[in-house]
Protein backbone atom coordinates (compact mmCIF):
# COMPACT_ATOMS: atom_id res chain seq x y z
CA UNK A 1 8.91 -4.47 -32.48
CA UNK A 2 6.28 -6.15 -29.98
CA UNK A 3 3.09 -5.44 -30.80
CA UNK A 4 0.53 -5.26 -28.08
CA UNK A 5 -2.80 -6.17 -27.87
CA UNK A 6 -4.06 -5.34 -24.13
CA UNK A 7 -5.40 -1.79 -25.16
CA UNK A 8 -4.70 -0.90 -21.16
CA UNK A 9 -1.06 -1.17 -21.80
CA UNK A 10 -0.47 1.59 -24.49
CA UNK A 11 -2.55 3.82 -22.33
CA UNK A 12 -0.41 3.57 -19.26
CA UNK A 13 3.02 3.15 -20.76
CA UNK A 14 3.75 6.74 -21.39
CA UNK A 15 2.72 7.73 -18.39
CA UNK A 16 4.44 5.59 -16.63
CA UNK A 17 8.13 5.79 -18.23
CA UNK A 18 7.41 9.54 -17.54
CA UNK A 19 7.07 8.82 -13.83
CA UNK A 20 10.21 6.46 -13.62
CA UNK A 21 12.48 9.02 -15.66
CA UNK A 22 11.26 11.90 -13.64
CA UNK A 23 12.34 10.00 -10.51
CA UNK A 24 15.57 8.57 -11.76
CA UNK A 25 16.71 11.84 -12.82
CA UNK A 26 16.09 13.65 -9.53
CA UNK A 27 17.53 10.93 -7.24
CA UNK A 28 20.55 11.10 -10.04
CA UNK A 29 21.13 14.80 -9.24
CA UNK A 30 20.63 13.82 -5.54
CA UNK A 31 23.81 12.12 -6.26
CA UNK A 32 22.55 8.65 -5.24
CA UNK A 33 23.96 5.54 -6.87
CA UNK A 34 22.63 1.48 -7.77
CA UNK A 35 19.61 3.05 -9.41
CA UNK A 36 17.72 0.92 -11.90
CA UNK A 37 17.72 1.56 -15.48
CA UNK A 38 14.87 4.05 -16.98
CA UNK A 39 12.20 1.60 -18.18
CA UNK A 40 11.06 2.93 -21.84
CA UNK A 41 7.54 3.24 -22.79
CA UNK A 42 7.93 0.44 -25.11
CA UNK A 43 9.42 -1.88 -22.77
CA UNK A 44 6.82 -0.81 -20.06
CA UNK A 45 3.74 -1.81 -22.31
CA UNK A 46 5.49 -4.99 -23.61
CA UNK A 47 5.38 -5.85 -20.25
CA UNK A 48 2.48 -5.48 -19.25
CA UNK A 49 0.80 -6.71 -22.24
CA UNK A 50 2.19 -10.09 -21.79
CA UNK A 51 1.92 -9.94 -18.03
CA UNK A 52 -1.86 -9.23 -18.70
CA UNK A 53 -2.87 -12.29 -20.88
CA UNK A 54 -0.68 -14.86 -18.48
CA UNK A 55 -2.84 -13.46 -15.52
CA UNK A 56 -5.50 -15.01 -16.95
CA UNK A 57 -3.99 -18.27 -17.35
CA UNK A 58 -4.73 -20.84 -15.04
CA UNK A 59 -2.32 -23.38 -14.09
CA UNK A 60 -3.49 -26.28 -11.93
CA UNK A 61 -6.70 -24.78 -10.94
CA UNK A 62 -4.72 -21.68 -10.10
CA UNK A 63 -4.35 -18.18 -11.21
CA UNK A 64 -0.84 -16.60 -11.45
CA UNK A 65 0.12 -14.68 -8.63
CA UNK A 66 3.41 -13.06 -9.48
CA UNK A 67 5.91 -9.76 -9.49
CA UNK A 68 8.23 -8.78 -12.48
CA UNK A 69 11.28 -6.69 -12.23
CA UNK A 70 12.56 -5.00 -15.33
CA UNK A 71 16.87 -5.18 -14.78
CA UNK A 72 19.76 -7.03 -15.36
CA UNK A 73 20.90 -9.77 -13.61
CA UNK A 74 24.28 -7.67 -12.31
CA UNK A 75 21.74 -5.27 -10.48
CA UNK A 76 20.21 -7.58 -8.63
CA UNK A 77 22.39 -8.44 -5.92
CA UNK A 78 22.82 -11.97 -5.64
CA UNK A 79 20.09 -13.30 -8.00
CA UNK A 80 19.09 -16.89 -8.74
CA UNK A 81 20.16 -17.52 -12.66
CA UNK A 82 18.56 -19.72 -14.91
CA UNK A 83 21.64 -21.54 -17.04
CA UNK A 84 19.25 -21.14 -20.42
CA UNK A 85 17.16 -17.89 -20.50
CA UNK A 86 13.21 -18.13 -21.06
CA UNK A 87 11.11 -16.53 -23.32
CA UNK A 88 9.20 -13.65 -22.30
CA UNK A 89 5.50 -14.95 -23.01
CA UNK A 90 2.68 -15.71 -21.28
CA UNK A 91 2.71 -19.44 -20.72
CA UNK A 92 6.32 -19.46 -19.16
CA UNK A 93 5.14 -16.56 -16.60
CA UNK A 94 2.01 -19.03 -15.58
CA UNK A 95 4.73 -22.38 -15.51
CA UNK A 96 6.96 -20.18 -13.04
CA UNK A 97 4.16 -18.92 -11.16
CA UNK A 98 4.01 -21.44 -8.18
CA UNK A 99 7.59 -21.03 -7.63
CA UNK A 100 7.41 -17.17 -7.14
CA UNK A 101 4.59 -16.40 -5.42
CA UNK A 102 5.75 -16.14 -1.84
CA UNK A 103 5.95 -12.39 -1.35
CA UNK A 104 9.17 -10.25 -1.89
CA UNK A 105 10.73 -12.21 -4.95
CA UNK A 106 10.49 -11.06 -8.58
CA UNK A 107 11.32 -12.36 -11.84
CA UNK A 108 13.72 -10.68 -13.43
CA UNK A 109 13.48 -9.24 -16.46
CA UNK A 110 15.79 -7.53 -19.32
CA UNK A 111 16.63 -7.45 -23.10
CA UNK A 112 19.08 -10.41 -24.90
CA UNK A 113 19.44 -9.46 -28.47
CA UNK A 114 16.97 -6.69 -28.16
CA UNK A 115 14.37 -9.40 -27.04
CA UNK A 116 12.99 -9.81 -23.54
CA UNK A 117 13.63 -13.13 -21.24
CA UNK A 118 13.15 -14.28 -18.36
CA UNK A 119 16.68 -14.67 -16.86
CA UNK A 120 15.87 -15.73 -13.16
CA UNK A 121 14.39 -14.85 -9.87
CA UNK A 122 15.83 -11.92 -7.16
CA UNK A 123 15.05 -10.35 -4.17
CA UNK A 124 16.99 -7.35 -4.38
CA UNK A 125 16.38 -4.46 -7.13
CA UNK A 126 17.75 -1.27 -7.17
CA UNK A 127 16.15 2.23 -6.36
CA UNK A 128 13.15 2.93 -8.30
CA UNK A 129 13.06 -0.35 -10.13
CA UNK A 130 10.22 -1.16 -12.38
CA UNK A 131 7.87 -3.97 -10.82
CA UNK A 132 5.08 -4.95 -12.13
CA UNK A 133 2.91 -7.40 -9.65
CA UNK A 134 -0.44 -9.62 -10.87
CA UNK A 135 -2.79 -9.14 -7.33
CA UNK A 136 -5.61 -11.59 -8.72
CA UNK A 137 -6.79 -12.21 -12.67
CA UNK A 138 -6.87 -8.82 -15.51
CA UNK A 139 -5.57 -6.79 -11.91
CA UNK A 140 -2.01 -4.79 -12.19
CA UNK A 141 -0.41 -3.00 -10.14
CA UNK A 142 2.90 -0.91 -11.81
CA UNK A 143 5.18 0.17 -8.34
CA UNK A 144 8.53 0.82 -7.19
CA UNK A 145 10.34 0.17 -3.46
CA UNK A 146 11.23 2.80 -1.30
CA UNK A 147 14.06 4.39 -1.00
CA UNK A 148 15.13 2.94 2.48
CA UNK A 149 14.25 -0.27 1.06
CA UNK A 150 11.51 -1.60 3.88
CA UNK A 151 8.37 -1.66 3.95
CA UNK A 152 5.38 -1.55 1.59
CA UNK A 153 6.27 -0.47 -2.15
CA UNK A 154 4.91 2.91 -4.05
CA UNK A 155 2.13 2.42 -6.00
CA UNK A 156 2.30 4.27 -10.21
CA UNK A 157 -0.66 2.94 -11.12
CA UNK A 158 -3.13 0.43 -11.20
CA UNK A 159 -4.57 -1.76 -14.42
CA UNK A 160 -8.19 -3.32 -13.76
CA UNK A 161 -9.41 -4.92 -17.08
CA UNK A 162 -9.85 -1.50 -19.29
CA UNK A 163 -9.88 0.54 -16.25
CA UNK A 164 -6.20 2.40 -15.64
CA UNK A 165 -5.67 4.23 -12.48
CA UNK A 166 -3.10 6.69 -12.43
CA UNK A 167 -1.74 7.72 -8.99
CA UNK A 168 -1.65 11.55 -8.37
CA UNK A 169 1.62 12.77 -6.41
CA UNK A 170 0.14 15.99 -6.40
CA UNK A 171 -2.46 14.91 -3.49
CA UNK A 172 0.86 14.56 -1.32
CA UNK A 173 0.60 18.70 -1.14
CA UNK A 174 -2.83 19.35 -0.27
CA UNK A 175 -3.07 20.84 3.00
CA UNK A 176 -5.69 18.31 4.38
CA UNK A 177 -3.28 15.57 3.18
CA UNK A 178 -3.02 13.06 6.01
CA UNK A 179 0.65 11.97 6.97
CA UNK A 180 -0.44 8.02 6.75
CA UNK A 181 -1.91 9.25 2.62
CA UNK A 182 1.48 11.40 2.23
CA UNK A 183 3.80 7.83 3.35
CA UNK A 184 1.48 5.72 0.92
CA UNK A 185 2.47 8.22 -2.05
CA UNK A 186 6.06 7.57 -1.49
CA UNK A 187 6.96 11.27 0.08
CA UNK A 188 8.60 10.58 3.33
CA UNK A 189 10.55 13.13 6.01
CA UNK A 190 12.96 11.12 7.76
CA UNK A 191 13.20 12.03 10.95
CA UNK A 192 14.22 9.56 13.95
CA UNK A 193 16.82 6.40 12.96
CA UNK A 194 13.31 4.39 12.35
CA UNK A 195 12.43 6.13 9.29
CA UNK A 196 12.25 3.26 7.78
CA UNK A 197 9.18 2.28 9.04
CA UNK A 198 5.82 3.96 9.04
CA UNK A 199 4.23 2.02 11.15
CA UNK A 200 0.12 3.10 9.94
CA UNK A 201 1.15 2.45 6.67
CA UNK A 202 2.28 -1.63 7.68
CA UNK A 203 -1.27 -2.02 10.12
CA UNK A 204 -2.85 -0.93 7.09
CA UNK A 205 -1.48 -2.93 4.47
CA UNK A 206 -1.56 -6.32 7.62
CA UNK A 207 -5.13 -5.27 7.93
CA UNK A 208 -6.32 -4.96 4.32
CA UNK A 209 -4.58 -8.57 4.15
CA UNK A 210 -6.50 -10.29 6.64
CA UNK A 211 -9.31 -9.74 3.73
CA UNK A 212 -12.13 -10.01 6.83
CA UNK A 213 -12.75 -6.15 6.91
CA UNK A 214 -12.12 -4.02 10.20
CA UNK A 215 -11.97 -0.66 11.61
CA UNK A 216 -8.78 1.09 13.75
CA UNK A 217 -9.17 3.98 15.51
CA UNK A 218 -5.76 6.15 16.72
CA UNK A 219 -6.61 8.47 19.02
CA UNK A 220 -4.17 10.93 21.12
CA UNK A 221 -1.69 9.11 23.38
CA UNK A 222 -2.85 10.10 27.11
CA UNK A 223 -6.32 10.85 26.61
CA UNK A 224 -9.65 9.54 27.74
CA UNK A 225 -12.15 11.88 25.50
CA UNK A 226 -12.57 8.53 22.73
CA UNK A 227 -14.24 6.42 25.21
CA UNK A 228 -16.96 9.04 24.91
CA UNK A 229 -17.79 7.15 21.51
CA UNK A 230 -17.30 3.93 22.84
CA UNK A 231 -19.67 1.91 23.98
CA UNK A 232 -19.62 0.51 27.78
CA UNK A 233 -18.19 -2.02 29.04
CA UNK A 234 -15.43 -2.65 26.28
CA UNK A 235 -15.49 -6.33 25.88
CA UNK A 236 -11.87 -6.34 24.84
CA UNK A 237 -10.31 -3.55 26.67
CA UNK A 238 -6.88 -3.85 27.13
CA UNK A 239 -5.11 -3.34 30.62
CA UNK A 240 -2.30 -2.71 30.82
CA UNK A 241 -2.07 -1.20 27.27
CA UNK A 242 -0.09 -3.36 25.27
CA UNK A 243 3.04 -1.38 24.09
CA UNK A 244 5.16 -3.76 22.10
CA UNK A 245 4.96 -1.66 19.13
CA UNK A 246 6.06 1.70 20.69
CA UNK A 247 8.76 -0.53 22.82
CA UNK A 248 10.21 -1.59 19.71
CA UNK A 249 9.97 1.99 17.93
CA UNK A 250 11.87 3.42 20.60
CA UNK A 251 14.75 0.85 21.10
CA UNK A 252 18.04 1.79 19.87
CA UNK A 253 19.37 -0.12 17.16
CA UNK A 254 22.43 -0.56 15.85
CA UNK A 255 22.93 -1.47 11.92
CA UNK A 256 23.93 -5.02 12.07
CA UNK A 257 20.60 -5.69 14.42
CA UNK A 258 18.67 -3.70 11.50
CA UNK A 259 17.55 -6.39 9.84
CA UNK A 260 16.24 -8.55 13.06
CA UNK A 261 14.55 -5.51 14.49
CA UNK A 262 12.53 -5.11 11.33
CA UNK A 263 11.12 -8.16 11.37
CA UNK A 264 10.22 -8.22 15.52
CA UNK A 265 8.23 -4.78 13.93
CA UNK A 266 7.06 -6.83 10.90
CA UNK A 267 5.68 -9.52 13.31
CA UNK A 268 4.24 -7.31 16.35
CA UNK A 269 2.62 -5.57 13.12
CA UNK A 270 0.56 -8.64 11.72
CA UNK A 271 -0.05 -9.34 15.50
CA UNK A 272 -1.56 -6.35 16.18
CA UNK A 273 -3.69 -5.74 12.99
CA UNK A 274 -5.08 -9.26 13.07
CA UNK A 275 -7.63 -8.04 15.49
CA UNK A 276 -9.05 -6.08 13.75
CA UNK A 277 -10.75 -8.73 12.11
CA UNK A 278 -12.61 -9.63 15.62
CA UNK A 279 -16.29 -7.61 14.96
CA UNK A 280 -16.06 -3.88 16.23
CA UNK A 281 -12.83 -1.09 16.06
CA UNK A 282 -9.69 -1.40 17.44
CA UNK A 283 -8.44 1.35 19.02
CA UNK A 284 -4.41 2.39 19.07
CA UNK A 285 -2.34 5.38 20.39
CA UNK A 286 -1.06 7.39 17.97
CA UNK A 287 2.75 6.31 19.93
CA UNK A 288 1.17 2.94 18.76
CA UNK A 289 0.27 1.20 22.15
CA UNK A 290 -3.14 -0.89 21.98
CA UNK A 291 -6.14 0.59 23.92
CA UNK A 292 -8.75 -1.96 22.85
CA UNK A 293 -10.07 -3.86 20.08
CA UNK A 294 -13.63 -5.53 19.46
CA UNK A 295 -15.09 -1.91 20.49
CA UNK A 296 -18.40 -0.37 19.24
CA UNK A 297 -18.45 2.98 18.67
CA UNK A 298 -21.85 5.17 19.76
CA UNK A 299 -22.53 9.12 19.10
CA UNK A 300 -22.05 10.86 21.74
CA UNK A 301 -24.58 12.28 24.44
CA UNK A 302 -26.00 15.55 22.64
CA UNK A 303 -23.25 15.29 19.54
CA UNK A 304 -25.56 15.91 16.26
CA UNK A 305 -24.84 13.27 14.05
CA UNK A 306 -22.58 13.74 10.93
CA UNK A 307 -24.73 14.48 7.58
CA UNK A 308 -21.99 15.52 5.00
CA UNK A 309 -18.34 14.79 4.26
CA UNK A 310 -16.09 15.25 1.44
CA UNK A 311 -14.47 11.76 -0.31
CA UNK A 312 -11.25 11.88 -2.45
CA UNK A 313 -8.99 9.70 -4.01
CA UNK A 314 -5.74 10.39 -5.38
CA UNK A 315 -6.02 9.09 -8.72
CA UNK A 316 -5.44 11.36 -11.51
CA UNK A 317 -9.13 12.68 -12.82
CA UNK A 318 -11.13 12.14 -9.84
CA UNK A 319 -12.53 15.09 -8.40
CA UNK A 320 -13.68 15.78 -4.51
CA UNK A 321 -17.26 15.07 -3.85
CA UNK A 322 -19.60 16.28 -0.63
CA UNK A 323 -21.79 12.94 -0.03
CA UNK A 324 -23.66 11.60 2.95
CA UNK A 325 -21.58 9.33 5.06
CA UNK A 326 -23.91 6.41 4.16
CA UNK A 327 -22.83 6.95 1.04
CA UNK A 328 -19.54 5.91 1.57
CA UNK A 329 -19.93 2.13 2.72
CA UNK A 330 -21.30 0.41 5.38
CA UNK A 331 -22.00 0.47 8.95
CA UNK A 332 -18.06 -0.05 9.37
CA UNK A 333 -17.96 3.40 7.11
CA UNK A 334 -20.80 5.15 9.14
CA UNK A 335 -19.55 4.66 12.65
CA UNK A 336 -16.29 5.67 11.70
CA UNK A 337 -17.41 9.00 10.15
CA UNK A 338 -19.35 9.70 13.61
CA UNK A 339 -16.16 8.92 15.71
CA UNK A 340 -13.83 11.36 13.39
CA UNK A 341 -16.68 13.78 13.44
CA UNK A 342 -16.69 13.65 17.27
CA UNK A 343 -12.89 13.38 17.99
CA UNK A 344 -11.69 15.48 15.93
CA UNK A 345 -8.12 14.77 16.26
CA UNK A 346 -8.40 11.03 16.12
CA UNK A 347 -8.49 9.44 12.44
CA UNK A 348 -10.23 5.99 11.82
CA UNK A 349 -9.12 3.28 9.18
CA UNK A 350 -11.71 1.32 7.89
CA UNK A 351 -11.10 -1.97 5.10
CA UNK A 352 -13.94 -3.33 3.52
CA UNK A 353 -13.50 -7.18 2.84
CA UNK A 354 -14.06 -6.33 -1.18
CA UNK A 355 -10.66 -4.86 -0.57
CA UNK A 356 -11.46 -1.15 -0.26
CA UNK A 357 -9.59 1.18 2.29
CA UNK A 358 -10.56 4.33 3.86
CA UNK A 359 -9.08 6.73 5.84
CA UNK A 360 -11.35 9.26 7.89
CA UNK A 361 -9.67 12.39 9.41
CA UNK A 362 -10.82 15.71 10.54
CA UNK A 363 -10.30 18.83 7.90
CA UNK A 364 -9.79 22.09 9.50
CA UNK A 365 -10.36 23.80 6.45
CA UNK A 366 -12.97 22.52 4.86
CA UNK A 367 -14.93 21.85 8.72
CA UNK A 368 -15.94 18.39 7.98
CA UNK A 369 -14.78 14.86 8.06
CA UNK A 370 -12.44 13.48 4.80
CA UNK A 371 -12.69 10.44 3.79
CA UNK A 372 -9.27 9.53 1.52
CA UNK A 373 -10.00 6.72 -0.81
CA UNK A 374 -6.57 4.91 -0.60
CA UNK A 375 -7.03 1.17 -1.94
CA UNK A 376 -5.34 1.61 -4.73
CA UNK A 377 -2.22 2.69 -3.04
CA UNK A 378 -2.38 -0.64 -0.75
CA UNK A 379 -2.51 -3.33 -3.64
């Protein structure tokens, strides 16, 4: 019996297993097969409770940066094996940290004589796999992949220190529920052969990455009203509009050119979400072509300006709150209230370079903007 000392770790582990077994069962009665095994509450706070102390291990000068997967080696497709299993402790997770940190490779993790090692390094895990990824020092994040296997993983929850935020499914089914919120809490529709990608949900991620903080704005494909809260001339206006992304969205693929096509999507992504770094919004179509970036957004002639809106996060316990837009952030924040406010069926993305994301939409029912709180699904 490990006994753990990270208080955070008994608090989430219940919660947690309850998530993974509710999701394994389902997708078992969905008939689906190579699903990972259910991780027990136990084995979840073990985890994490040695995960914990080795993120605060430095090694070098540096800080771990790394991603666990609870399985066995015969899950993992074709896994790298260590000949001589490691202990499961915190100084061999901070001596195999430079070796893992490049993103999409985990160390693997599972029981020999009903103790945990380390038995090597994969790439591939299983449906609804247990991960557990170190972002920066005493900063967890507990997630799964997606079903279709591309693309940004599902956030559980999120360990900060003492802090513990628990996702809440749930907000997937309110009526004001954005589609871009909806993808980020793992509930997807497929419904064209490039369901696999959600295309908001990789700018977002590429832009949060960037760590410099910028706004995009996706307006209605074959409209003009937007530049009614744009200030003229738009410095970086772009003509012809730049339509890599919906080219490659609408190409037919076939499934051995699956893999190349996602990353010419990967690539036009970090392409196009790098500028939002340059000082103003960028604005997209919603079929993804690029209007403009660098743009400042203005009220429009005779609009009122926006004085109220309601901010939620889907995290188990926190409630919806009516605040003033200033309230809410910055200028970046402000502006991007006023252009959701006037355009009401546009919705603005806003990252803050302390690593807080916001999306701003338009609710019909409640007749003012929504701001979604949504960093903790990005991590």
């Amino acid at each position: 019996m490990y006994k753990t000392t990270y208080r955070a770790a008994q608090t989430v582990a219940k919660v947690a297993a309850e998530h993974f077994a509710q999701h394994l069962a389902a997708a078992r009665l969905r008939g689906e097969q190579d699903l990972a095994p259910d991780p027990y509450a136990q084995t979840i706070a073990h985890i994490i409770d040695v995960t914990f102390w080795a993120s605060l291990r430095r090694e070098e000068g540096h800080s771990p940066k790394i991603s666990l997967a609870f399985l066995p080696p015969e899950s993992a497709g074709q896994p790298l094996l260590f000949e001589h299993k490691l202990a499961f402790k915190p100084s061999i997770l901070t001596k195999l940290a430079p070796a893992v940190e490049r993103p999409g490779i985990h160390l693997g993790i599972w029981y020999d004589n009903d103790q945990l090692h380390v038995w090597g390094t994969t790439r591939e895990i299983p449906s609804y796999c247990f991960v557990l990824e170190v972002i920066e020092p005493g900063l967890l994040v507990i997630k799964h992949r997606r079903q279709d296997s591309y693309g940004k993983f599902i956030n559980v929850a999120v360990l900060k220190g003492n802090e513990v935020k628990i996702v809440d499914e749930t907000s997937a089914t309110l009526s004001d529920c954005p589609a871009l919120v909806t993808s980020l809490l793992g509930f997807i529709s497929p419904s064209s052969q490039h369901e696999t990608v959600d295309v908001l949900v990789q700018l977002a991620t590429s832009m949060r990455a960037h760590g410099r903080g910028g706004s995009l704005l996706v307006v209605p494909a074959g409209t003009q009203a937007w530049r009614e809260s744009i200030m003229h001339p738009i410095q970086y206006s772009v003509a012809p509009a730049y339509s890599e992304l919906t080219r490659l969205m609408q190409q037919e693929i076939s499934e051995p050119d699956r893999n190349r096509w996602q990353v010419s999507v990967q690539r036009a992504i970090d392409s196009v979400a790098g500028l939002t770094a340059v000082d103003g919004a960028m604005v997209i179509s919603d079929q993804h072509e690029l209007l403009a970036f660098g743009a400042k957004i203005k009220r429009p002639d005779g609009n009122s300006m926006v004085e109220k809106m309601i901010i939620t996060e889907p995290i188990k316990g926190k409630g919806a709150r009516v605040v003033s837009p200033a309230q809410s952030g910055g200028t970046r924040h402000l502006s991007a209230a006023q252009f959701v406010y006037d355009q009401r069926d546009a919705l603005a993305l806003v990252a803050s370079q302390d690593g807080r994301f916001t999306i701003f939409t338009w609710s019909p029912c409640e007749h003012m903007v929504h701001a979604h709180r949504v960093d903790a699904l990005l991590l």
